[in-house]
N, C-alpha and C. Protein backbone atom coordinates (compact mmCIF):
# COMPACT_ATOMS: atom_id res chain seq x y z
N UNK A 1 70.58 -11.02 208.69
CA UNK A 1 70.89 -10.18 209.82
C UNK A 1 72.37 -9.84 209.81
N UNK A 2 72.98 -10.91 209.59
CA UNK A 2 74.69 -10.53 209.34
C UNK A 2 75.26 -9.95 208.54
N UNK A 3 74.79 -9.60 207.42
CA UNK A 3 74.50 -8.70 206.20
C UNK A 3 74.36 -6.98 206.28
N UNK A 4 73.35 -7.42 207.26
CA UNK A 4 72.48 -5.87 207.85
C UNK A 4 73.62 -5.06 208.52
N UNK A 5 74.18 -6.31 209.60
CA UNK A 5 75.39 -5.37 211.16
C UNK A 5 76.87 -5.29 210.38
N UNK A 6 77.07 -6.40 209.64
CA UNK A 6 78.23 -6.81 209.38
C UNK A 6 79.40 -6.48 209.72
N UNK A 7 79.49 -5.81 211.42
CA UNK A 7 80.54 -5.94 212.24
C UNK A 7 79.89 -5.72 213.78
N UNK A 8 79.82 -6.85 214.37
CA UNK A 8 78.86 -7.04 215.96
C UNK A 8 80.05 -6.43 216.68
N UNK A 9 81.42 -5.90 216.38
CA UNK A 9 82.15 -5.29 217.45
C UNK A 9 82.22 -4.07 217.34
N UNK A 10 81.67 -3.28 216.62
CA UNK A 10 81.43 -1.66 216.63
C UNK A 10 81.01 -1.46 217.59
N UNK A 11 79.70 -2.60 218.29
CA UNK A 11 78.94 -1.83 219.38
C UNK A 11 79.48 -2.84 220.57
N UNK A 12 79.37 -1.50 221.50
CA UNK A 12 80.26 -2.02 222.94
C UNK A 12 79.03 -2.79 224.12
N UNK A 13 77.30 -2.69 223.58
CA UNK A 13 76.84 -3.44 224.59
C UNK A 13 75.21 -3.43 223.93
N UNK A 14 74.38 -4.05 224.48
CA UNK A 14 73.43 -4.31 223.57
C UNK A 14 72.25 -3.08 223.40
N UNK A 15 72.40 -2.19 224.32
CA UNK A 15 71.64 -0.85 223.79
C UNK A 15 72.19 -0.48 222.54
N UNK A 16 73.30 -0.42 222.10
CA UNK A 16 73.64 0.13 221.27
C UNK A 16 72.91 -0.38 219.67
N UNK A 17 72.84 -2.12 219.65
CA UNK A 17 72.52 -2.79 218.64
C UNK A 17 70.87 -2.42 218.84
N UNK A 18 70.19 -2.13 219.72
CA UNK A 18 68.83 -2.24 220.04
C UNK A 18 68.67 -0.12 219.56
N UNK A 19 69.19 0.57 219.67
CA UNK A 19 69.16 1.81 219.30
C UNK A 19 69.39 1.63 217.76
N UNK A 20 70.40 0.52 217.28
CA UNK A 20 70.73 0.80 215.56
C UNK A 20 69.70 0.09 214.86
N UNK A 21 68.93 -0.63 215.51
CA UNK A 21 67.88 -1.55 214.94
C UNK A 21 66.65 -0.36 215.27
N UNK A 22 66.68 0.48 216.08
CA UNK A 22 65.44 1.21 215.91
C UNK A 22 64.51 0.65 216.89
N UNK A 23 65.07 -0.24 217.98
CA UNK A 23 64.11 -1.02 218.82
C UNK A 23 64.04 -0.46 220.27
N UNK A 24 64.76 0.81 220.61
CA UNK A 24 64.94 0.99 222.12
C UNK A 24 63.69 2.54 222.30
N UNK A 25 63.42 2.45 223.23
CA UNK A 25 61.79 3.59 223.62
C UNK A 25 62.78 5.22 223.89
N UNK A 26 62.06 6.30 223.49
CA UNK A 26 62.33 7.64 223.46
C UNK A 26 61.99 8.26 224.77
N UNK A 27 62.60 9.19 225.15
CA UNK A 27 62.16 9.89 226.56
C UNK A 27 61.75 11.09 226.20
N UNK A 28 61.05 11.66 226.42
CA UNK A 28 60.25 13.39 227.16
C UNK A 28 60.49 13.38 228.16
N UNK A 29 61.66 14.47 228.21
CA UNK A 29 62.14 15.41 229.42
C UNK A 29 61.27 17.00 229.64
N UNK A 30 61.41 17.25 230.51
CA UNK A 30 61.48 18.74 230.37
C UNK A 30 60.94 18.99 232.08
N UNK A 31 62.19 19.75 232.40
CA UNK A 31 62.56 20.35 234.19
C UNK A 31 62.86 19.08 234.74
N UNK A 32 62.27 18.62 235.66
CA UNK A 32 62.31 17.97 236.96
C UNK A 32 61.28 16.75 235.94
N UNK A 33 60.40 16.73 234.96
CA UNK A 33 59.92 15.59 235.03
C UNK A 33 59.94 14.72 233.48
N UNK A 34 59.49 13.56 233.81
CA UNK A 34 60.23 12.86 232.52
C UNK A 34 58.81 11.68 232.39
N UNK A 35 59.21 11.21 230.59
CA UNK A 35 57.81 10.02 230.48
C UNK A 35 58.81 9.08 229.09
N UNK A 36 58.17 7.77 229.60
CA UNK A 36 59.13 6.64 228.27
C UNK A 36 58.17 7.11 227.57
N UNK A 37 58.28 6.93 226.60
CA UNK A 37 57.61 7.11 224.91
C UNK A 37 57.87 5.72 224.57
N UNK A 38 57.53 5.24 223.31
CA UNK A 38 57.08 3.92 222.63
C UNK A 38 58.26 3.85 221.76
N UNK A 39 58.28 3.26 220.98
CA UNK A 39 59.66 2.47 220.10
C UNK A 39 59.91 3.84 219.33
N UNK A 40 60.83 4.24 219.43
CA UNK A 40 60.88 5.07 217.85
C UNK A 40 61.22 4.79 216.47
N UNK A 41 61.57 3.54 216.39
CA UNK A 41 61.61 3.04 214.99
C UNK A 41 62.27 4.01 213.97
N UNK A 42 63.47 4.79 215.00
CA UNK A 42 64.57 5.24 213.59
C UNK A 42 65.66 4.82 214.39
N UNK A 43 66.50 4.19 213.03
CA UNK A 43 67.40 3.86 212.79
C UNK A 43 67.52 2.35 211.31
N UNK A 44 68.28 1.44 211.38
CA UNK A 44 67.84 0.27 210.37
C UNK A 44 66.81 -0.82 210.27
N UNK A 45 65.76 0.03 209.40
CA UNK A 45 64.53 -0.69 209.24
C UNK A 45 64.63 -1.96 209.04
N UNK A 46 65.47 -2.68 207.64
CA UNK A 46 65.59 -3.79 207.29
C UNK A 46 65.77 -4.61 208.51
N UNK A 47 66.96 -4.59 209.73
CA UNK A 47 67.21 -5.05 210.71
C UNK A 47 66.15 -5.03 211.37
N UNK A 48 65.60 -4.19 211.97
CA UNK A 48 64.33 -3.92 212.70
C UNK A 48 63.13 -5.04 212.38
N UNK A 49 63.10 -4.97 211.04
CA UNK A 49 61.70 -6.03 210.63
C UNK A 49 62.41 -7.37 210.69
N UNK A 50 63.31 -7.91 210.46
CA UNK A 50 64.01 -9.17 210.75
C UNK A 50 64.14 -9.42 211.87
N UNK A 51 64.02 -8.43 212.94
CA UNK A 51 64.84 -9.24 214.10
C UNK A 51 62.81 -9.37 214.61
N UNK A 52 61.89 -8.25 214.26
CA UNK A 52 60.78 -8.83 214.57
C UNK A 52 59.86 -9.91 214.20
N UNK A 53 60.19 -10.45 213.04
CA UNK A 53 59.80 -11.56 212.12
C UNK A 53 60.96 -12.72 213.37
N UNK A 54 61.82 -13.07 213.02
CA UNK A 54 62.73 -13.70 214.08
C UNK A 54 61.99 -13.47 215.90
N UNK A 55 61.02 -13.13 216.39
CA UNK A 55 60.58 -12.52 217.44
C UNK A 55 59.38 -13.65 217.38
């Protein structure tokens, strides 16, 4: 995993590490109304499957 980030102070709070791992949910907007969507799984795969194996 330390390999993968190999600098934890780039990111200023933990959305950020959870967006680079590919682990945080997508939104559909459009006007006045809105819906969460499911993981989107882009960003670092390798990280992503480690931190879910580690899970």
């Amino acid at each position: 995993m330390e390999s993968e980030v190999s600098d934890w102070q780039r990111f200023k709070n933990r959305r950020q590490v959870g967006s680079y791992a590919g682990l945080t949910g997508g939104v559909s907007a459009s006007g006045g109304s809105s819906a969460d969507l499911s993981i989107t799984k882009v960003g670092n795969r390798r990280l992503r499957t480690e931190l879910v194996e580690l899970a």
